[in-house]
PDB file of N, CA and C in Angstrom:
ATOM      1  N   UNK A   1       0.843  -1.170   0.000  1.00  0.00           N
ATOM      2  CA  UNK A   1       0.000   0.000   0.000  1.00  0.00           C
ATOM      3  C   UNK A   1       0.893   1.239   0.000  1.00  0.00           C
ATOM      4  N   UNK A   2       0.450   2.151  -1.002  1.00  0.00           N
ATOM      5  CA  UNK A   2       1.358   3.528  -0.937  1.00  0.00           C
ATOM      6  C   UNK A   2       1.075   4.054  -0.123  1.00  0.00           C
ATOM      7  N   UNK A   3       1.638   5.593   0.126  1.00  0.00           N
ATOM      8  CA  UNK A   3       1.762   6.563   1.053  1.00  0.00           C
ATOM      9  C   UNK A   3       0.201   6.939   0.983  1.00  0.00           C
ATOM     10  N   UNK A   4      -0.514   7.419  -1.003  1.00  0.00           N
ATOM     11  CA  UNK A   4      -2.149   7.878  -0.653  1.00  0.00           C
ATOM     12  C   UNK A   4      -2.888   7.340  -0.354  1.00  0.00           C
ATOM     13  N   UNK A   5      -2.892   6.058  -0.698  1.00  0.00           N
ATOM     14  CA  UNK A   5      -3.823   4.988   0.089  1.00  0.00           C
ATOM     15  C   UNK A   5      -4.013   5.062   1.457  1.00  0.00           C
ATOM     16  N   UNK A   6      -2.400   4.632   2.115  1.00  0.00           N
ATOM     17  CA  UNK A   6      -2.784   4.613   3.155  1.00  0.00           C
ATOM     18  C   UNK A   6      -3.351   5.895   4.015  1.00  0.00           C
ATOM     19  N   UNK A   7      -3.176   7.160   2.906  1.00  0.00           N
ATOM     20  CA  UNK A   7      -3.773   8.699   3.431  1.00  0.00           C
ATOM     21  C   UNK A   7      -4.956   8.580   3.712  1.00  0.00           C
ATOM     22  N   UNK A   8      -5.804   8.003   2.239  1.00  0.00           N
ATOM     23  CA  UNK A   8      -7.100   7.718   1.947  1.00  0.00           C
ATOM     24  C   UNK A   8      -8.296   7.109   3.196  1.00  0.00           C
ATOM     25  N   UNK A   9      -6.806   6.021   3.268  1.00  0.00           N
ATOM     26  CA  UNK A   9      -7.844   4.824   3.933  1.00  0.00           C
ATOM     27  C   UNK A   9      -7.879   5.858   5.689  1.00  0.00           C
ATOM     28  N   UNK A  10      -7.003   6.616   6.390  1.00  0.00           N
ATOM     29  CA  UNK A  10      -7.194   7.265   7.327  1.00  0.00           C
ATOM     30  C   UNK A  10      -7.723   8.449   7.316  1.00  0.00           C
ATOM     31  N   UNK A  11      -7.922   8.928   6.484  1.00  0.00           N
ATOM     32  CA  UNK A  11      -9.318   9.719   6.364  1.00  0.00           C
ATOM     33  C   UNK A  11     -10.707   8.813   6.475  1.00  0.00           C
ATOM     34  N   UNK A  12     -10.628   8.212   5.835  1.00  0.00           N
ATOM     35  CA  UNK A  12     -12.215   7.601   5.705  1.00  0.00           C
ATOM     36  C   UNK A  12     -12.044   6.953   6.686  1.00  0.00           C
ATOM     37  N   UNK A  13     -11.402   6.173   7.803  1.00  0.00           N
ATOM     38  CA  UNK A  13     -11.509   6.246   9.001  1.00  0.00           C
ATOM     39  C   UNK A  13     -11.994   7.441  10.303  1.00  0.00           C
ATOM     40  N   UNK A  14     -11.408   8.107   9.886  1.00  0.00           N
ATOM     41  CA  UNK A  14     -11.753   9.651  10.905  1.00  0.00           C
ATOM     42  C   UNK A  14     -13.133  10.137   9.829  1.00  0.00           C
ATOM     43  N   UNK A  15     -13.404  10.070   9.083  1.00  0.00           N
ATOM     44  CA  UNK A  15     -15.083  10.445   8.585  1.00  0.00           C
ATOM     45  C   UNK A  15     -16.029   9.401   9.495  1.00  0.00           C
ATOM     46  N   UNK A  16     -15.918   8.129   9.418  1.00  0.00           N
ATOM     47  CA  UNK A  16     -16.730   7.258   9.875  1.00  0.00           C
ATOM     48  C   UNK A  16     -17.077   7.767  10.957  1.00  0.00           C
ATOM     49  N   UNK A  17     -15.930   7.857  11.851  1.00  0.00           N
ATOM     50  CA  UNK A  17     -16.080   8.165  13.439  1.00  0.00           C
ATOM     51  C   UNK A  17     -16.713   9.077  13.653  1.00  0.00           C
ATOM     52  N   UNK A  18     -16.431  10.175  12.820  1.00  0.00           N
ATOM     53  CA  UNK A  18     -17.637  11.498  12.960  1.00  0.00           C
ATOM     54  C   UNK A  18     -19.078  11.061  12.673  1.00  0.00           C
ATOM     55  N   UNK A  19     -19.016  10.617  11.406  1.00  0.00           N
ATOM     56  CA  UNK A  19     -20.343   9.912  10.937  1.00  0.00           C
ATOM     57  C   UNK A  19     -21.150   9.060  12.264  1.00  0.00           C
ATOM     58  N   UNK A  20     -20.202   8.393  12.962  1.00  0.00           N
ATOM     59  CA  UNK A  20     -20.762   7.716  14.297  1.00  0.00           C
ATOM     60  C   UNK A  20     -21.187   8.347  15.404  1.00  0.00           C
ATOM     61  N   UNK A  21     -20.433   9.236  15.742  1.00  0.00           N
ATOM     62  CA  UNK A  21     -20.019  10.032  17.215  1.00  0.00           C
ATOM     63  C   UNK A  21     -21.572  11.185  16.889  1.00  0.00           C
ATOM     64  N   UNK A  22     -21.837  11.680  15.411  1.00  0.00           N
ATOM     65  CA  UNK A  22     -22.611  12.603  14.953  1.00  0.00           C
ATOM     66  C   UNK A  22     -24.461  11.781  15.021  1.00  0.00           C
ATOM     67  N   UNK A  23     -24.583  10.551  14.939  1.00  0.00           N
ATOM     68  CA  UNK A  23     -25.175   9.533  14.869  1.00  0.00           C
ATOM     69  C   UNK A  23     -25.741   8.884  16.112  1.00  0.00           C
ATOM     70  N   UNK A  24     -25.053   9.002  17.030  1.00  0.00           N
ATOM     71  CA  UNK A  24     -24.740   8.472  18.346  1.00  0.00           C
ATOM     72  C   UNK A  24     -25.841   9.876  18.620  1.00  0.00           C
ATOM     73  N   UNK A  25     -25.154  11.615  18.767  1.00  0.00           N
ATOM     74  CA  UNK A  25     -25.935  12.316  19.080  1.00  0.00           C
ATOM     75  C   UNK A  25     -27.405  12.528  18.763  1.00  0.00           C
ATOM     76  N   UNK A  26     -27.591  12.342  17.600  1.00  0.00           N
ATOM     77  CA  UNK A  26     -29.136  12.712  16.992  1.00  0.00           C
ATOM     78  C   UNK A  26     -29.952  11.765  17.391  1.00  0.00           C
ATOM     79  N   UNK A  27     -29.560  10.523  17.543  1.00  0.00           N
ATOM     80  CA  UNK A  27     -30.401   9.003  18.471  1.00  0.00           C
ATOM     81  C   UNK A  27     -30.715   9.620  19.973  1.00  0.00           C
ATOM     82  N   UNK A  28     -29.211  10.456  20.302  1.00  0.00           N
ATOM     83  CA  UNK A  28     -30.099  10.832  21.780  1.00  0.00           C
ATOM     84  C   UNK A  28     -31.014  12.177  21.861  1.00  0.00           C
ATOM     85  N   UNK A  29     -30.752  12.665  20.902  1.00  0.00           N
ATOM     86  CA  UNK A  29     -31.953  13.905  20.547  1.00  0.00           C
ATOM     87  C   UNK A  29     -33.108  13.428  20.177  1.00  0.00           C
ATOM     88  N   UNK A  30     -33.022  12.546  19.567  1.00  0.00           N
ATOM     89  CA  UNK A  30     -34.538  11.938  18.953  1.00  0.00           C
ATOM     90  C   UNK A  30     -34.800  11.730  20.324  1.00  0.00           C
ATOM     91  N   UNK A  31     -34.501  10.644  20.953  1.00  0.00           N
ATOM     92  CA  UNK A  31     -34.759   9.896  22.508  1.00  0.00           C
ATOM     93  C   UNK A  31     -35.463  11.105  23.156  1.00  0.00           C
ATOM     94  N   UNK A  32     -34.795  12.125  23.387  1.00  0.00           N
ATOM     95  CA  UNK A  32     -34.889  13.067  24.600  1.00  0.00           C
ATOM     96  C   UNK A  32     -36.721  13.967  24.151  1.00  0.00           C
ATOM     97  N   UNK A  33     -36.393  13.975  22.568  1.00  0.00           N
ATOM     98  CA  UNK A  33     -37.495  14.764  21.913  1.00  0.00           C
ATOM     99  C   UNK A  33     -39.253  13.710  22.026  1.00  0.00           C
ATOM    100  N   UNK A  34     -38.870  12.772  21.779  1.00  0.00           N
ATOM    101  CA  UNK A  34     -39.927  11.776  21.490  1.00  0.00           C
ATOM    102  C   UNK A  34     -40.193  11.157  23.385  1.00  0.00           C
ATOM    103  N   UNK A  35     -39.526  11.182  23.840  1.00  0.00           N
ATOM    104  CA  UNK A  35     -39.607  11.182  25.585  1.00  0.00           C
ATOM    105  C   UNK A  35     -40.408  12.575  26.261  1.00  0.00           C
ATOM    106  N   UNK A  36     -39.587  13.087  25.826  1.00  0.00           N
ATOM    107  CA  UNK A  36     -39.603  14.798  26.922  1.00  0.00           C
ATOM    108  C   UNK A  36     -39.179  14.772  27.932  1.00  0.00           C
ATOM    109  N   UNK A  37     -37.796  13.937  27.372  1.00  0.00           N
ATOM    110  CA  UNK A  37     -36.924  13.886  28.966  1.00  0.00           C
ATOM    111  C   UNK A  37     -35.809  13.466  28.250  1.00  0.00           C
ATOM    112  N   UNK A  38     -35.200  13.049  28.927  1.00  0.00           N
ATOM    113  CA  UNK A  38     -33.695  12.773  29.192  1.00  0.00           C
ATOM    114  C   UNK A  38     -33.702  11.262  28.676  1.00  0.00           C
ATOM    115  N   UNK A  39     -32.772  10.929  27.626  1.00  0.00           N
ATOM    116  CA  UNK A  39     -32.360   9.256  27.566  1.00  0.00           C
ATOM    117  C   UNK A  39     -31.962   8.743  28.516  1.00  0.00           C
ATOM    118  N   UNK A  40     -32.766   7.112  29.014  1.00  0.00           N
ATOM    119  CA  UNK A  40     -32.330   6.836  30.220  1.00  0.00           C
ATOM    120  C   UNK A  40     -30.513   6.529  30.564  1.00  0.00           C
ATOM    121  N   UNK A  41     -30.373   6.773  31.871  1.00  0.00           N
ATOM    122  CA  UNK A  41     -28.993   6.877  32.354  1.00  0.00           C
ATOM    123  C   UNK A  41     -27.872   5.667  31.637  1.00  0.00           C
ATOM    124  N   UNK A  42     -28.533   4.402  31.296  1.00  0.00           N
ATOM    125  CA  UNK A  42     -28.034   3.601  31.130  1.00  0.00           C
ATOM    126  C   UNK A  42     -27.269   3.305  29.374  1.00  0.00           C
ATOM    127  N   UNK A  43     -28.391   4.113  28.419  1.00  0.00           N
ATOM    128  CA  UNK A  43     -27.896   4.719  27.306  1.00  0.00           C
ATOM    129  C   UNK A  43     -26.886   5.517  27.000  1.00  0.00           C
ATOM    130  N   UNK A  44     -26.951   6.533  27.910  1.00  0.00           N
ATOM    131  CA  UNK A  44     -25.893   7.782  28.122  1.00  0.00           C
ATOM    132  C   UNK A  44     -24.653   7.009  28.346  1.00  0.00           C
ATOM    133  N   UNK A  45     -25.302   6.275  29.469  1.00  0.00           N
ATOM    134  CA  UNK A  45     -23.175   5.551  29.682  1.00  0.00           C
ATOM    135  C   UNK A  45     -22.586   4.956  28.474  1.00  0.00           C
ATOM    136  N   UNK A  46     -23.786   3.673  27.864  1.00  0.00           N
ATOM    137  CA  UNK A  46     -23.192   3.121  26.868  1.00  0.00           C
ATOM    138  C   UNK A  46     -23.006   4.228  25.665  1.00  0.00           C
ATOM    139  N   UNK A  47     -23.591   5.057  25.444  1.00  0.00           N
ATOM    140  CA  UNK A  47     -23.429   6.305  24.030  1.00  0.00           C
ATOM    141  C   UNK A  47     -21.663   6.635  24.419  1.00  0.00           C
ATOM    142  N   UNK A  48     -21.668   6.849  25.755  1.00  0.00           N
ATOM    143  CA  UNK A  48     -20.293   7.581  26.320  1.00  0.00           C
ATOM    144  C   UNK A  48     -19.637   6.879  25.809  1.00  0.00           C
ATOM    145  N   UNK A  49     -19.104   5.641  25.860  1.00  0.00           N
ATOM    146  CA  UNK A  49     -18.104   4.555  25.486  1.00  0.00           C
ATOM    147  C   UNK A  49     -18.302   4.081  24.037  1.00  0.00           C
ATOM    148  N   UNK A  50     -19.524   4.127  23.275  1.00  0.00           N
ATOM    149  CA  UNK A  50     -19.232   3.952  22.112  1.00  0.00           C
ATOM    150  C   UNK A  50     -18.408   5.235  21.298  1.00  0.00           C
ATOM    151  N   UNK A  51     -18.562   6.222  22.214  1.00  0.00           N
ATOM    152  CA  UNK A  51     -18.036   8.164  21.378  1.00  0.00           C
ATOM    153  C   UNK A  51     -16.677   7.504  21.690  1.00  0.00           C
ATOM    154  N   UNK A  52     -16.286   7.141  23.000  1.00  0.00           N
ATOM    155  CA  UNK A  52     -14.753   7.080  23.331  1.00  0.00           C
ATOM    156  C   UNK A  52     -14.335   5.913  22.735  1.00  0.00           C
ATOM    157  N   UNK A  53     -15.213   4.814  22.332  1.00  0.00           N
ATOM    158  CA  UNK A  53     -14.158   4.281  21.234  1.00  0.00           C
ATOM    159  C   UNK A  53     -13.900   4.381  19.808  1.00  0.00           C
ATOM    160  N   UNK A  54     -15.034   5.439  19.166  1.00  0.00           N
ATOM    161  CA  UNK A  54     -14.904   5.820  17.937  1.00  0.00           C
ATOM    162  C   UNK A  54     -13.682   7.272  17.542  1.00  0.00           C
ATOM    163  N   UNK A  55     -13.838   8.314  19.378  1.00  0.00           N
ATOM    164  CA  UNK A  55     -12.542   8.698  18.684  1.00  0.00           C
ATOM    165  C   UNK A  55     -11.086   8.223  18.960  1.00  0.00           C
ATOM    166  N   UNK A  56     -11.006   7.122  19.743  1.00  0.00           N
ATOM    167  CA  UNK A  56      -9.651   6.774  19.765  1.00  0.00           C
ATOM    168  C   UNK A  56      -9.192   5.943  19.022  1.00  0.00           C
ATOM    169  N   UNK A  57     -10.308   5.525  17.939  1.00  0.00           N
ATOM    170  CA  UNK A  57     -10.044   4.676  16.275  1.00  0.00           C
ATOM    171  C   UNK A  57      -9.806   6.247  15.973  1.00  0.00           C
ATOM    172  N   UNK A  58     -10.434   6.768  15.740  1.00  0.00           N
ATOM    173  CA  UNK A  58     -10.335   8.507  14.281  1.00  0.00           C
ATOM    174  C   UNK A  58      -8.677   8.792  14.845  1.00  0.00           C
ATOM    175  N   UNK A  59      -8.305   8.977  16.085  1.00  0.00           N
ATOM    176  CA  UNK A  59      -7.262   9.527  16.559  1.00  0.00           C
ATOM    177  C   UNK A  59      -6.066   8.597  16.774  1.00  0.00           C
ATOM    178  N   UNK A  60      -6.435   7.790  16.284  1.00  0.00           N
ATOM    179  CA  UNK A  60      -5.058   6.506  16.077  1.00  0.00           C
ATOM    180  C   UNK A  60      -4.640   6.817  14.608  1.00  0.00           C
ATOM    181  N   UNK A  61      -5.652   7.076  13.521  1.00  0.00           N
ATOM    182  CA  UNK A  61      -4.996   6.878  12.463  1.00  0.00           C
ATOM    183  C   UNK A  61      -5.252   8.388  12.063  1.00  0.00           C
ATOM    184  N   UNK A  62      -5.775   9.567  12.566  1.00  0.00           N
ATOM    185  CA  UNK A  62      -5.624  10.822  11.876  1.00  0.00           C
ATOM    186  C   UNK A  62      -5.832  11.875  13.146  1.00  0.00           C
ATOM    187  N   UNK A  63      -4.857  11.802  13.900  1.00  0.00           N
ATOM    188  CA  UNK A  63      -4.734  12.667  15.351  1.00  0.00           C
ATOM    189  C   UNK A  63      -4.842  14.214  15.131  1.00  0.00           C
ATOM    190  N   UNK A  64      -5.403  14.904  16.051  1.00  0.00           N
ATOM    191  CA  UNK A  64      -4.870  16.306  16.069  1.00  0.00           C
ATOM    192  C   UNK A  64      -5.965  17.033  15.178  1.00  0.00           C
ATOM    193  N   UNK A  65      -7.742  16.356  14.941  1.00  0.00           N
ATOM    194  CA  UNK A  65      -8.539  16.800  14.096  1.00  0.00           C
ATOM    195  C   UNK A  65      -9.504  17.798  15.094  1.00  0.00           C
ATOM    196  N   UNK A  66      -9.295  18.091  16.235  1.00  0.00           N
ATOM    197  CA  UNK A  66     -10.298  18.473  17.095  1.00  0.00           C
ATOM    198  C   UNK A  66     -11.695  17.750  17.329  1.00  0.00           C
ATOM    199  N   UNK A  67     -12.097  16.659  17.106  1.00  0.00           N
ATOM    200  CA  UNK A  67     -12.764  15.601  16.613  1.00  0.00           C
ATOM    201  C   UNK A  67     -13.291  15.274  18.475  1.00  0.00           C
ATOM    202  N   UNK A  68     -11.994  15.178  19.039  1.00  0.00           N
ATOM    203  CA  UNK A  68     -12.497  14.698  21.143  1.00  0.00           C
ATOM    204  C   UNK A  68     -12.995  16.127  21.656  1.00  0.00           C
ATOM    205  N   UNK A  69     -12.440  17.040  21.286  1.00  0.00           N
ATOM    206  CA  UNK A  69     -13.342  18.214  22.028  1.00  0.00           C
ATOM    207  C   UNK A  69     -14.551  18.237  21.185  1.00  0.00           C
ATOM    208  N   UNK A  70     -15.084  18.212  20.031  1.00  0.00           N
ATOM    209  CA  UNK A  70     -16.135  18.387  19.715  1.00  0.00           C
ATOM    210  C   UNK A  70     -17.263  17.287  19.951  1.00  0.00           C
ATOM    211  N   UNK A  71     -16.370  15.969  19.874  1.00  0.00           N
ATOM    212  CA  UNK A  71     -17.698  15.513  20.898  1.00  0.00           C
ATOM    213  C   UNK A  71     -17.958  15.289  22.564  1.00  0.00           C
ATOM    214  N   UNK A  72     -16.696  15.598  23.002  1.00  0.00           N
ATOM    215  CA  UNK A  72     -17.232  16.167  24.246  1.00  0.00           C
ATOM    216  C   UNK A  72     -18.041  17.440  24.565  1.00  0.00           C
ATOM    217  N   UNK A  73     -18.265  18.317  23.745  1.00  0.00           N
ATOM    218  CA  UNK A  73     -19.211  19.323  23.797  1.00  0.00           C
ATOM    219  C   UNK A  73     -20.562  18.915  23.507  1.00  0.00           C
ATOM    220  N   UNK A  74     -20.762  17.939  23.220  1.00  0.00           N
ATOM    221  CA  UNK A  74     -22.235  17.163  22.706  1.00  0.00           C
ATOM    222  C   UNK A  74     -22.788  17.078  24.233  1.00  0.00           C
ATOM    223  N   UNK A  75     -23.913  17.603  24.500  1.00  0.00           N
ATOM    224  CA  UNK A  75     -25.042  17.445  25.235  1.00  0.00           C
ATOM    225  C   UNK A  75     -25.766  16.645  25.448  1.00  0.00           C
TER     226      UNK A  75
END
């Protein structure tokens, strides 16, 4: 595998993760909207750990995207 490939292929790694982490949020907006409350506690934890393992895939292969602060700003 060349140098763009392997560019390629770590980009479209760090898209996914956004694509996920972005995915992850709107499931708990829907939740919260279609409730009128809060997703239960037990979602939130697991949402938490699926965000933290999607950006420490994005940030293994394309670090330094601001990608962990922005989804730690997710609500």
């Amino acid at each position: 595998m060349d140098a763009e490939e392997r560019s390629m292929l770590a980009e479209l790694i760090w898209l996914n993760a956004v694509i996920a982490t972005e995915l992850i949020q709107i499931t708990e907006n829907t939740s919260s909207i279609l409730r009128n409350a809060p997703p239960p506690a037990s979602c939130l934890s697991e949402h938490r750990k699926l965000r933290e393992a999607a950006v420490a895939i994005a940030e293994r292969y394309h670090p330094g995207t601001g990608l962990r602060d922005h989804v730690l700003s997710h609500q």
